[in-house]
PDB file of N, CA and C in Angstrom:
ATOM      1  N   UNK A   1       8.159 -24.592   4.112  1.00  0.00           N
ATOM      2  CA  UNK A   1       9.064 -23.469   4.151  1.00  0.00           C
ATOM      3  C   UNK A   1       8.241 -22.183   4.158  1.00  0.00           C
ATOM      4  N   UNK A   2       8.993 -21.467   5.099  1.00  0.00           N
ATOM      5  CA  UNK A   2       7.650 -20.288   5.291  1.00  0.00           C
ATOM      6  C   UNK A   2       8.373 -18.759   4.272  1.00  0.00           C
ATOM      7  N   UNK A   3       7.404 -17.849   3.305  1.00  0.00           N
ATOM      8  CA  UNK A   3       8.401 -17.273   2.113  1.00  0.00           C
ATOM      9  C   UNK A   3       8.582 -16.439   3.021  1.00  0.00           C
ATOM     10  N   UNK A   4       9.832 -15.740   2.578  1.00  0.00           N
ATOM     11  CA  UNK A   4      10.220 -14.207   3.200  1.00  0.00           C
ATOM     12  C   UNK A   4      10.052 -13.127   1.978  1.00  0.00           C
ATOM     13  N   UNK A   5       9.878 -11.965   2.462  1.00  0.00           N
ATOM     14  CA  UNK A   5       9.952 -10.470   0.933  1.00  0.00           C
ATOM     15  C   UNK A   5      10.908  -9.914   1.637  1.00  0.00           C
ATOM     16  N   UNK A   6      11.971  -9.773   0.023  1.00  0.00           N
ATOM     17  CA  UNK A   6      12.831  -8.663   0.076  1.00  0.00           C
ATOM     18  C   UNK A   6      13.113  -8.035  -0.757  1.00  0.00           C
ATOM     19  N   UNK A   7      13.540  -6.534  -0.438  1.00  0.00           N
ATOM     20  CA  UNK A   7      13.375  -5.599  -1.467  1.00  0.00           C
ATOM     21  C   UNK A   7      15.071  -6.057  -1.946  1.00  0.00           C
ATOM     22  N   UNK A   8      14.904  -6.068  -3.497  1.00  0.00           N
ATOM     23  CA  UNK A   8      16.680  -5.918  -3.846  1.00  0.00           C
ATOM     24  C   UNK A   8      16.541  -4.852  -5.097  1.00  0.00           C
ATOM     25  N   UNK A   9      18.016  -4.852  -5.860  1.00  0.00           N
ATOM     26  CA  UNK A   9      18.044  -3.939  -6.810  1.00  0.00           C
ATOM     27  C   UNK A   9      18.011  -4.506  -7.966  1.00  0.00           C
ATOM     28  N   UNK A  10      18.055  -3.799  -9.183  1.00  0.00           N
ATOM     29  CA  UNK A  10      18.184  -4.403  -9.908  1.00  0.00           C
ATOM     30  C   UNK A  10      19.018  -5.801 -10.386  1.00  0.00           C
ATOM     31  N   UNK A  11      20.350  -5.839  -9.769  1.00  0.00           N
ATOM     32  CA  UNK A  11      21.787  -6.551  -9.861  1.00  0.00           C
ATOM     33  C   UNK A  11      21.248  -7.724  -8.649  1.00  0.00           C
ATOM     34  N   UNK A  12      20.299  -7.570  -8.007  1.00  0.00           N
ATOM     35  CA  UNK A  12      19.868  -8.873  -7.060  1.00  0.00           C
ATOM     36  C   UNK A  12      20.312  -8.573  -5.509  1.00  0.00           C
ATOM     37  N   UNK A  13      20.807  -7.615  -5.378  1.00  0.00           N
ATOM     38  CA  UNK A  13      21.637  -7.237  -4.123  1.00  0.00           C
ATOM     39  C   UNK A  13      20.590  -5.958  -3.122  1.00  0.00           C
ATOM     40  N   UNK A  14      20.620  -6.401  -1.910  1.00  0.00           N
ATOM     41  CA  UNK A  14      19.904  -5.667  -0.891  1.00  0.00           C
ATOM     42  C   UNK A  14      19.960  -4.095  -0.755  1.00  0.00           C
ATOM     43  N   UNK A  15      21.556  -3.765  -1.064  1.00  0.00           N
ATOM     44  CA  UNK A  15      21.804  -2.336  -1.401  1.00  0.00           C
ATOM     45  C   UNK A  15      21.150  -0.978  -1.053  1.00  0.00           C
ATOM     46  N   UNK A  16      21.025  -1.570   0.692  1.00  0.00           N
ATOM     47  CA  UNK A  16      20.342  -0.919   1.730  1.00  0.00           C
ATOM     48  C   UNK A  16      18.861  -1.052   1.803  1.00  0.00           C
ATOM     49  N   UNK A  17      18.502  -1.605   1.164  1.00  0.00           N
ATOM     50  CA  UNK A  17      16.650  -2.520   1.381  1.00  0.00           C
ATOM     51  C   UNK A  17      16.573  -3.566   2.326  1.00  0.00           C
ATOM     52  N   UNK A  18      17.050  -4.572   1.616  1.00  0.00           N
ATOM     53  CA  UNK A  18      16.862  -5.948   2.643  1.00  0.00           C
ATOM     54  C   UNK A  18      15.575  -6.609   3.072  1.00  0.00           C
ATOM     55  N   UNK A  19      15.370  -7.403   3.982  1.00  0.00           N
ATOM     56  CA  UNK A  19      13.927  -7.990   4.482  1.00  0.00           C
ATOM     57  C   UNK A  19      12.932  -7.039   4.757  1.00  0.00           C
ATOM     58  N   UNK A  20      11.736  -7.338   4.427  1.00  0.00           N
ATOM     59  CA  UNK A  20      10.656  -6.777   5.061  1.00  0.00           C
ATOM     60  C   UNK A  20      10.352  -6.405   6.254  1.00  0.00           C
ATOM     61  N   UNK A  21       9.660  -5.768   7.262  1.00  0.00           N
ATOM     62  CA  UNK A  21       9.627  -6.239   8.308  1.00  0.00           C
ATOM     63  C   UNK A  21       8.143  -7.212   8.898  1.00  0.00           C
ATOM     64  N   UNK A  22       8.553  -8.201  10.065  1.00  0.00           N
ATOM     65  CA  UNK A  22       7.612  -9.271  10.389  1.00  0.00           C
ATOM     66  C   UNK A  22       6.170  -8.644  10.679  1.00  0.00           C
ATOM     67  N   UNK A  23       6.184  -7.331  11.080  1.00  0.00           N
ATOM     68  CA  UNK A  23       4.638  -6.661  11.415  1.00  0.00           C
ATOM     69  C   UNK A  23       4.153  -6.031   9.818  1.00  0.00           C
ATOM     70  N   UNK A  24       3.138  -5.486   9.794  1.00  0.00           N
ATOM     71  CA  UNK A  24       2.771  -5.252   9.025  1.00  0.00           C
ATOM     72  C   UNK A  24       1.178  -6.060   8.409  1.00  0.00           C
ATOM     73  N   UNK A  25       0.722  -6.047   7.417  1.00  0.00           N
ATOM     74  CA  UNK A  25      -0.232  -6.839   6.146  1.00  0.00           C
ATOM     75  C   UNK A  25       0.085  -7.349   5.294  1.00  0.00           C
ATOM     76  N   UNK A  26       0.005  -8.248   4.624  1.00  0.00           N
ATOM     77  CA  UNK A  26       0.086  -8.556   3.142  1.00  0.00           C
ATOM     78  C   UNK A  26      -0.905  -8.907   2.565  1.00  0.00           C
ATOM     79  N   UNK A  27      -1.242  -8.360   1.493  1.00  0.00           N
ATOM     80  CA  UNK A  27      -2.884  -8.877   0.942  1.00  0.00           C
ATOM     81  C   UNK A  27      -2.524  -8.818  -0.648  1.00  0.00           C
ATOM     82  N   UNK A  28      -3.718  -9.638  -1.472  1.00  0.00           N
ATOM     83  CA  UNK A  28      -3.385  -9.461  -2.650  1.00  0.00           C
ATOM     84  C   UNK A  28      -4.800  -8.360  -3.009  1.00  0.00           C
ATOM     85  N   UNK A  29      -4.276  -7.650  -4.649  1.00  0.00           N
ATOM     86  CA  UNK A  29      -4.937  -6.839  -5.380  1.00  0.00           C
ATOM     87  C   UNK A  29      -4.344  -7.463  -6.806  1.00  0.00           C
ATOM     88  N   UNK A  30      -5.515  -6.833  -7.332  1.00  0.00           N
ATOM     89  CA  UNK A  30      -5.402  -6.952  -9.024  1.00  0.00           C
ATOM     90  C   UNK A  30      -4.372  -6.374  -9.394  1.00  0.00           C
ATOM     91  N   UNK A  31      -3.715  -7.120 -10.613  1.00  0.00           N
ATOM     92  CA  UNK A  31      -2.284  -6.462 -10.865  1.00  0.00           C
ATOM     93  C   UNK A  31      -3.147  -5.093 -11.788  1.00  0.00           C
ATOM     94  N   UNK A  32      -4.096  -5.000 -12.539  1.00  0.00           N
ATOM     95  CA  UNK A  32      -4.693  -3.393 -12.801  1.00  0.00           C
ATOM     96  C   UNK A  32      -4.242  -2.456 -11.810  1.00  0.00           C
ATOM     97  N   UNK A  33      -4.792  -2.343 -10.635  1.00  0.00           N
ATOM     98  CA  UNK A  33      -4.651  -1.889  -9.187  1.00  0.00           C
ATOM     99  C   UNK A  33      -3.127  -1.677  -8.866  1.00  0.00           C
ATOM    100  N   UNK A  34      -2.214  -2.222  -8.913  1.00  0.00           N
ATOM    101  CA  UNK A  34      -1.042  -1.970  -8.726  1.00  0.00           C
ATOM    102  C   UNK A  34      -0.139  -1.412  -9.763  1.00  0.00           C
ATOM    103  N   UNK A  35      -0.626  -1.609 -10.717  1.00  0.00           N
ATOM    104  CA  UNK A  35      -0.234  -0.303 -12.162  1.00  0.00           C
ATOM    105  C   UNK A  35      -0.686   0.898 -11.807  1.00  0.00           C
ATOM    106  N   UNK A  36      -2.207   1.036 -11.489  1.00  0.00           N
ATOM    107  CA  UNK A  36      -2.408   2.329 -11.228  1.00  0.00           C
ATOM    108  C   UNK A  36      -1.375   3.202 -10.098  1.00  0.00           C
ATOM    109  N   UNK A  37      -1.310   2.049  -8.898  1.00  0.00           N
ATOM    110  CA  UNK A  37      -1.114   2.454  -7.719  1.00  0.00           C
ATOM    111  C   UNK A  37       0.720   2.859  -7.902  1.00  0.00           C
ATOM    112  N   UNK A  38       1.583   2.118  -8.728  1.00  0.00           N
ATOM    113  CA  UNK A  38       2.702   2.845  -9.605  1.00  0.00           C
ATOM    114  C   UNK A  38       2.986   3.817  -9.936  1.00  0.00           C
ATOM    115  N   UNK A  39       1.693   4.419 -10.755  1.00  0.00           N
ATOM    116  CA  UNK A  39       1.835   5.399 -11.670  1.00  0.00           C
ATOM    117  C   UNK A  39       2.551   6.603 -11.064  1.00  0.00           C
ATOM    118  N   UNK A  40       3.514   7.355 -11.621  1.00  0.00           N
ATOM    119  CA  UNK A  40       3.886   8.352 -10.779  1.00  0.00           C
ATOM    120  C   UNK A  40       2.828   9.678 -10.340  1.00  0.00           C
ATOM    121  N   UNK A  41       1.468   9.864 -11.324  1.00  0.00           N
ATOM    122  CA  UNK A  41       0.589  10.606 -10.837  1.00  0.00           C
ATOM    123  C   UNK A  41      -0.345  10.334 -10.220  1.00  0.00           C
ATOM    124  N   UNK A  42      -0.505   9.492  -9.269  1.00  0.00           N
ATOM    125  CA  UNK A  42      -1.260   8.532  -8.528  1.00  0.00           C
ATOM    126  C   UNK A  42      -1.694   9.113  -7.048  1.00  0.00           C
ATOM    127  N   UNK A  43      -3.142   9.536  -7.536  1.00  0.00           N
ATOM    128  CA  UNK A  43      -3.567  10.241  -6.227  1.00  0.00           C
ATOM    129  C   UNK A  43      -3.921   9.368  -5.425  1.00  0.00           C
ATOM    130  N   UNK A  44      -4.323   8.338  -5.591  1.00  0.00           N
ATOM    131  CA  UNK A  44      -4.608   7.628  -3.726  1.00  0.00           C
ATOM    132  C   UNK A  44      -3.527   7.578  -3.239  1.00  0.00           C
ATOM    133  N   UNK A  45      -2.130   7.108  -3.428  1.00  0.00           N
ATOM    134  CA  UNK A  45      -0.912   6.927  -2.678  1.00  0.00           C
ATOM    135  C   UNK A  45      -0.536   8.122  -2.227  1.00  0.00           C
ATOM    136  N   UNK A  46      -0.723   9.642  -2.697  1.00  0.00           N
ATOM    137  CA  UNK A  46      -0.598  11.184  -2.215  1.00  0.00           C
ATOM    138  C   UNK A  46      -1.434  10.813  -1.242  1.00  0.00           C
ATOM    139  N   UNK A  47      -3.217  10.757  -1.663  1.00  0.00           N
ATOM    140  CA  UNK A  47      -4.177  10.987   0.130  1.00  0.00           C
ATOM    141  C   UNK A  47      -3.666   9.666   1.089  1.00  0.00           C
ATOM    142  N   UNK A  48      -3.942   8.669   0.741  1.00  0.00           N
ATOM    143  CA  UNK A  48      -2.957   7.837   1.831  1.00  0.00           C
ATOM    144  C   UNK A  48      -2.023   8.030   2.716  1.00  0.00           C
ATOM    145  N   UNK A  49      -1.178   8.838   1.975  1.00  0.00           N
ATOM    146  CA  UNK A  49      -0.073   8.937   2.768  1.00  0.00           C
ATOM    147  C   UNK A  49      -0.052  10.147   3.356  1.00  0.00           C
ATOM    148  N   UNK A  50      -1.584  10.640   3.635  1.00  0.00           N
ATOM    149  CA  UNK A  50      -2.248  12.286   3.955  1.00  0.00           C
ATOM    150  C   UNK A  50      -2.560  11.642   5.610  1.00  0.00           C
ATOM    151  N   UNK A  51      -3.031  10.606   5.401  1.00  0.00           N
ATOM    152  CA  UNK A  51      -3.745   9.914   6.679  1.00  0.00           C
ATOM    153  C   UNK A  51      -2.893   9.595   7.511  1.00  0.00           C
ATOM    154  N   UNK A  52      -1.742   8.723   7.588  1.00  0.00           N
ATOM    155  CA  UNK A  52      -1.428   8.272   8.266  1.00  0.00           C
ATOM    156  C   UNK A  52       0.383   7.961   8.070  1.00  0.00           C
ATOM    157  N   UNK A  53       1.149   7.827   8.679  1.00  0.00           N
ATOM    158  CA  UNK A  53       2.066   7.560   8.599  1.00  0.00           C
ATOM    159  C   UNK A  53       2.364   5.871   7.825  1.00  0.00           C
ATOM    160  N   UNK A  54       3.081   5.964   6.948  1.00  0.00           N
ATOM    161  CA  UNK A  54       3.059   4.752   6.533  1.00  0.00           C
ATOM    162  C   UNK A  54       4.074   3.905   5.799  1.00  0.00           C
ATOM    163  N   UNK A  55       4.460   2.756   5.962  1.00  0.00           N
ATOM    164  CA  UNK A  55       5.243   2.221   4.458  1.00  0.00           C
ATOM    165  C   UNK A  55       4.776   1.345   4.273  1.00  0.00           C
ATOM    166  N   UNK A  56       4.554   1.434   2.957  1.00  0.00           N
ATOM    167  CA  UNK A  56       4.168   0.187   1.914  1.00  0.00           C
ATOM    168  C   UNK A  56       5.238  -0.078   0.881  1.00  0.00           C
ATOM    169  N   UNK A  57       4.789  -1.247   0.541  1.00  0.00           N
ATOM    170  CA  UNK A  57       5.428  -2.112  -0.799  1.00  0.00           C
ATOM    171  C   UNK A  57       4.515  -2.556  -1.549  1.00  0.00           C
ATOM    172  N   UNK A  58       5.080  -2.264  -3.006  1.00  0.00           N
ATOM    173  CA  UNK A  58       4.337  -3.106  -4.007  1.00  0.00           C
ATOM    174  C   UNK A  58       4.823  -4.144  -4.855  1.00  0.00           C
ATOM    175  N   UNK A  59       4.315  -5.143  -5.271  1.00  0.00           N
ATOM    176  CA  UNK A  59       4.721  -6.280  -5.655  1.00  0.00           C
ATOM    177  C   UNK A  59       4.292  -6.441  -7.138  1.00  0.00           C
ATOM    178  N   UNK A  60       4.979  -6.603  -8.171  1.00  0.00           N
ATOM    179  CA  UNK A  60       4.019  -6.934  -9.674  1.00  0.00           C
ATOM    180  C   UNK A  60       3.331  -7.946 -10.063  1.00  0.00           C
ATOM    181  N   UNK A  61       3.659  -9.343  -8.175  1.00  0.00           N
ATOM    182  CA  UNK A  61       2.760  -9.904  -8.499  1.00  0.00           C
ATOM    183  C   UNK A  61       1.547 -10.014  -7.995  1.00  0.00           C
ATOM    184  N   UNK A  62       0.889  -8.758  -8.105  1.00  0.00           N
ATOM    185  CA  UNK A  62      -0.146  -8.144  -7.324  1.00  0.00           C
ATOM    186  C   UNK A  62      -0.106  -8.401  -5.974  1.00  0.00           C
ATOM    187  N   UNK A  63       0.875  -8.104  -5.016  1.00  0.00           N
ATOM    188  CA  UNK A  63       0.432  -8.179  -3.776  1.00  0.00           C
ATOM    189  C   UNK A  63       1.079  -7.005  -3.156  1.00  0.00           C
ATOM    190  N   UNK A  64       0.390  -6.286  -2.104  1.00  0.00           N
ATOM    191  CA  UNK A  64       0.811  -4.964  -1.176  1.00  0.00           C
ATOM    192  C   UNK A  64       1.159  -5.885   0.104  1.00  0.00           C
ATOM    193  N   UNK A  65       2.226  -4.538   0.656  1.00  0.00           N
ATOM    194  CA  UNK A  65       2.370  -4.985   2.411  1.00  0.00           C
ATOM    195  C   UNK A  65       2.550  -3.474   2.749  1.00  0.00           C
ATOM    196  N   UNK A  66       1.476  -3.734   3.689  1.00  0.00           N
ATOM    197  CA  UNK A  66       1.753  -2.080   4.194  1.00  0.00           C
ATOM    198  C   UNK A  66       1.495  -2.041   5.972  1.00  0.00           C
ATOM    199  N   UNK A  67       2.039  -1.534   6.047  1.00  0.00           N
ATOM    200  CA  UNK A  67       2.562  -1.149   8.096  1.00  0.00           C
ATOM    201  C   UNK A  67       2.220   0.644   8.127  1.00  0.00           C
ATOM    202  N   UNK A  68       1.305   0.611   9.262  1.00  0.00           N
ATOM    203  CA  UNK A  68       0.925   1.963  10.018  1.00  0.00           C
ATOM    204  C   UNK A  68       1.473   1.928  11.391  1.00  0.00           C
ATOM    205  N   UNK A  69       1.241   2.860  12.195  1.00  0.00           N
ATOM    206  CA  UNK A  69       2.005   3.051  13.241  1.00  0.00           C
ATOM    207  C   UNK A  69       0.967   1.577  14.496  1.00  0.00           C
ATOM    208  N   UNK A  70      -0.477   1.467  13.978  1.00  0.00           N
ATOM    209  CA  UNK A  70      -1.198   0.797  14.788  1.00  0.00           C
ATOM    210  C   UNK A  70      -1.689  -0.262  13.701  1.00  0.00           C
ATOM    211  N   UNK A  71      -2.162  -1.438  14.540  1.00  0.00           N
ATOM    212  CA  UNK A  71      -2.933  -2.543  14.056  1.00  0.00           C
ATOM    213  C   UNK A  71      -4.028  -1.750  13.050  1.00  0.00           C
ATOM    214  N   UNK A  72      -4.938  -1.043  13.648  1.00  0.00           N
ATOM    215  CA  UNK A  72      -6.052  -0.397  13.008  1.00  0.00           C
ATOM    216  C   UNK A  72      -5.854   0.138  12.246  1.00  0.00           C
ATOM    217  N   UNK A  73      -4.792   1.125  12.003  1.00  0.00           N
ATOM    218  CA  UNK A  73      -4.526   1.944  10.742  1.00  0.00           C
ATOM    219  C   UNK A  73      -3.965   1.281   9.807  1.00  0.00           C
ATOM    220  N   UNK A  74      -3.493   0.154  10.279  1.00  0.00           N
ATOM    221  CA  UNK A  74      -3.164  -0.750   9.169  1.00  0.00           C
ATOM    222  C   UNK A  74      -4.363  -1.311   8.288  1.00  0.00           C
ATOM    223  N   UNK A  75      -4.924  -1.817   9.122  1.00  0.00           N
ATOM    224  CA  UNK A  75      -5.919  -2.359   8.405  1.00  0.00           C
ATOM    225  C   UNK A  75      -6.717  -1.421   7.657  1.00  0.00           C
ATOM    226  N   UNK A  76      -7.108  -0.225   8.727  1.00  0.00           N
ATOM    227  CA  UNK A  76      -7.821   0.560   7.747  1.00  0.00           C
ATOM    228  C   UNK A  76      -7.039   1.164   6.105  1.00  0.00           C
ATOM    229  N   UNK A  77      -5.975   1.165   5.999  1.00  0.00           N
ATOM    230  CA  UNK A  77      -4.980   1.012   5.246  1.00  0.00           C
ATOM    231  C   UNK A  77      -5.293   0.568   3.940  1.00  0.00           C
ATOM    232  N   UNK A  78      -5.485  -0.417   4.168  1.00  0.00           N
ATOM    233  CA  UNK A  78      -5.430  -1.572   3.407  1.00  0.00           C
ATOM    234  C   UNK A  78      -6.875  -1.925   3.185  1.00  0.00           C
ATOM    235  N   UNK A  79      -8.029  -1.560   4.000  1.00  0.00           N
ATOM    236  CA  UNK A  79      -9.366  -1.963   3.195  1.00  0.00           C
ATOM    237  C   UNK A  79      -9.533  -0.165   2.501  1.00  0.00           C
ATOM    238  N   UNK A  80      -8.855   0.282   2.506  1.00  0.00           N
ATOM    239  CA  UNK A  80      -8.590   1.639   1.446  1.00  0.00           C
ATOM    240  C   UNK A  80      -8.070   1.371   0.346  1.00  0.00           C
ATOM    241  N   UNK A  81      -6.896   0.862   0.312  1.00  0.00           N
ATOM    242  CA  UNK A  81      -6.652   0.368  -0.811  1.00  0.00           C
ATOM    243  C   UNK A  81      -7.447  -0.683  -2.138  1.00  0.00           C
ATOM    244  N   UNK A  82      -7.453  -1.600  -0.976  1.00  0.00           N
ATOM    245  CA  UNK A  82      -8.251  -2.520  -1.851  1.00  0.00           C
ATOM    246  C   UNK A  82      -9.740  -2.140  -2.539  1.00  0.00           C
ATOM    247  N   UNK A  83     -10.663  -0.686  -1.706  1.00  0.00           N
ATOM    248  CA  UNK A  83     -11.773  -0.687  -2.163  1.00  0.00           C
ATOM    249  C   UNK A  83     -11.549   0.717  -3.501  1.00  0.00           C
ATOM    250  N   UNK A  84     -10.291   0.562  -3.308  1.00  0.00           N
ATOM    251  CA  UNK A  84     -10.320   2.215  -4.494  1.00  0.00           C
ATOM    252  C   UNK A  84     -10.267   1.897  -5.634  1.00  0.00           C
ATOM    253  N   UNK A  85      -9.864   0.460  -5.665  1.00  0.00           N
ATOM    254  CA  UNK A  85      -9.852  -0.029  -7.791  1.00  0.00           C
ATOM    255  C   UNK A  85     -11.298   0.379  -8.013  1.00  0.00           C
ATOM    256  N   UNK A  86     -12.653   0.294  -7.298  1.00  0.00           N
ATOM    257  CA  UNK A  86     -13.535   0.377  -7.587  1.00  0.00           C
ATOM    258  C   UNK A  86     -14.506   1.419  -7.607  1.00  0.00           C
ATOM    259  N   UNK A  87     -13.825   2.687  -6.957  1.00  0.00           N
ATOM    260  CA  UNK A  87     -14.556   3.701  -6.846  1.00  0.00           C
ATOM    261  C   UNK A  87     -14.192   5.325  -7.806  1.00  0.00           C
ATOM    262  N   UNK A  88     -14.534   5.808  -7.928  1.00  0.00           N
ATOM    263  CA  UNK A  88     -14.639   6.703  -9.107  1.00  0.00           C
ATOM    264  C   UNK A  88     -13.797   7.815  -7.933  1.00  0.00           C
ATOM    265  N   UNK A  89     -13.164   9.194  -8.429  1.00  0.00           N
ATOM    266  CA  UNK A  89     -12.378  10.172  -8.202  1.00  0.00           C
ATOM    267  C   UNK A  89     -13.131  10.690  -6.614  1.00  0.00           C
ATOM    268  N   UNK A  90     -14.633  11.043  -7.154  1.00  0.00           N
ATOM    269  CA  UNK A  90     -15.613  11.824  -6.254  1.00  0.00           C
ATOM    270  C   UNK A  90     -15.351  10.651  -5.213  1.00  0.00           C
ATOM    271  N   UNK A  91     -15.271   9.656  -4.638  1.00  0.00           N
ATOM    272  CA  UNK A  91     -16.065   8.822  -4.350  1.00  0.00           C
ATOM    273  C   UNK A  91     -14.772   8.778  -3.175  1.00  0.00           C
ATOM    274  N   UNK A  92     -13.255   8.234  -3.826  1.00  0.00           N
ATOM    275  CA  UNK A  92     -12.405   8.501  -2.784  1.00  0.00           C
ATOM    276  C   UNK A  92     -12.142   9.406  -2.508  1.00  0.00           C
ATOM    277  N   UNK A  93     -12.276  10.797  -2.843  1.00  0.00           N
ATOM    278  CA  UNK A  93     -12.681  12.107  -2.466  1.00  0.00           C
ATOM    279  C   UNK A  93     -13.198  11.943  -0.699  1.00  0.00           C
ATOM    280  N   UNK A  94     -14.545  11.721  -0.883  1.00  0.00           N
ATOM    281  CA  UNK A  94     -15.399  11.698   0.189  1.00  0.00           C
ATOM    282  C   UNK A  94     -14.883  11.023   1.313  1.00  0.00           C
ATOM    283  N   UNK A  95     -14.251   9.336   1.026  1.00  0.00           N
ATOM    284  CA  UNK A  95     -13.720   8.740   1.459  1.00  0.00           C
ATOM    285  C   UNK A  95     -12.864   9.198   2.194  1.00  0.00           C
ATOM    286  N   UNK A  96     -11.619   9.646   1.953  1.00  0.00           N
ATOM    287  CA  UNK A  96     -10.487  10.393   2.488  1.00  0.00           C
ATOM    288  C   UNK A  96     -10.764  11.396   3.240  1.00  0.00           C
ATOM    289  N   UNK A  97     -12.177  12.122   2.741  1.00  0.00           N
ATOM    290  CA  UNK A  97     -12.442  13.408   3.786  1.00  0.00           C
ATOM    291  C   UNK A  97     -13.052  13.129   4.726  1.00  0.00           C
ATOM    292  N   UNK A  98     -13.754  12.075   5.143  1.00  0.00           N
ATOM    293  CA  UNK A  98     -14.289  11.486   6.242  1.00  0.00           C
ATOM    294  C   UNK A  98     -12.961  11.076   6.783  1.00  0.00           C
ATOM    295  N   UNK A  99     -11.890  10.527   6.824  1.00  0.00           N
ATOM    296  CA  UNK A  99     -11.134   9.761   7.493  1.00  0.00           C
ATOM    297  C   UNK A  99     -10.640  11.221   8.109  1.00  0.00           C
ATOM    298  N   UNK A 100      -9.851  11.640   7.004  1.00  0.00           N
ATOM    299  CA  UNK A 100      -9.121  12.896   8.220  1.00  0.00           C
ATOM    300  C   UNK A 100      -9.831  13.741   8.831  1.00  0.00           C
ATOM    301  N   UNK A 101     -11.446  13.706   8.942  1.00  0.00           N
ATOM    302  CA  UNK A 101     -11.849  14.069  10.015  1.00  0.00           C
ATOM    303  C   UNK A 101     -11.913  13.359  11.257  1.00  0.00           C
ATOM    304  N   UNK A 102     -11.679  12.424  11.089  1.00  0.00           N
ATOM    305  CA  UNK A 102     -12.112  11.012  12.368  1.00  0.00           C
ATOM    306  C   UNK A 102     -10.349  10.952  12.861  1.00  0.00           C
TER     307      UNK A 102
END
């Protein structure tokens, strides 16, 4: 059986969410990483969403799905994400300022 993700509400009901869509990523991260990435003062999800057009989802059981307008920005997306549990403020700083120059 192949799984499907869907967003519902609290009460279990779709309530204008519904299925995911079939394009996109899904990858796992540390559930640390997805607390942070929660937090309502959470600067990578602000510069992220500086770069590129995007929607993501987060999962508590550590897993993201996130869709850009292209294959590439997806991915690049997403090896952003995954490398920021590990890098210090300065560091995705730099990161981010190289991208929106490119």
């Amino acid at each position: 059986m192949e799984p499907e993700m869907v967003c519902i509400d609290s009460c279990g009901r779709a309530n204008g969410m519904g299925v995911i869509g079939q394009d996109g990523l899904l990858f796992k991260v540390t559930l640390g990483l997805i607390r942070k990435l929660l937090a309502p003062d959470c600067e990578i999800i602000q510069e992220v969403g500086k770069l590129y057009p995007l929607e993501i989802v987060f999962g508590m059981n550590g897993r993201i799905w996130v869709k850009a307008k292209t294959v590439q920005q997806t991915l690049i997306l997403a090896n952003i994400l995954e490398a920021c549990e590990h890098m210090t403020a300065d560091q995705r700083k730099q990161i981010f300022s190289r991208l929106a120059e490119s």
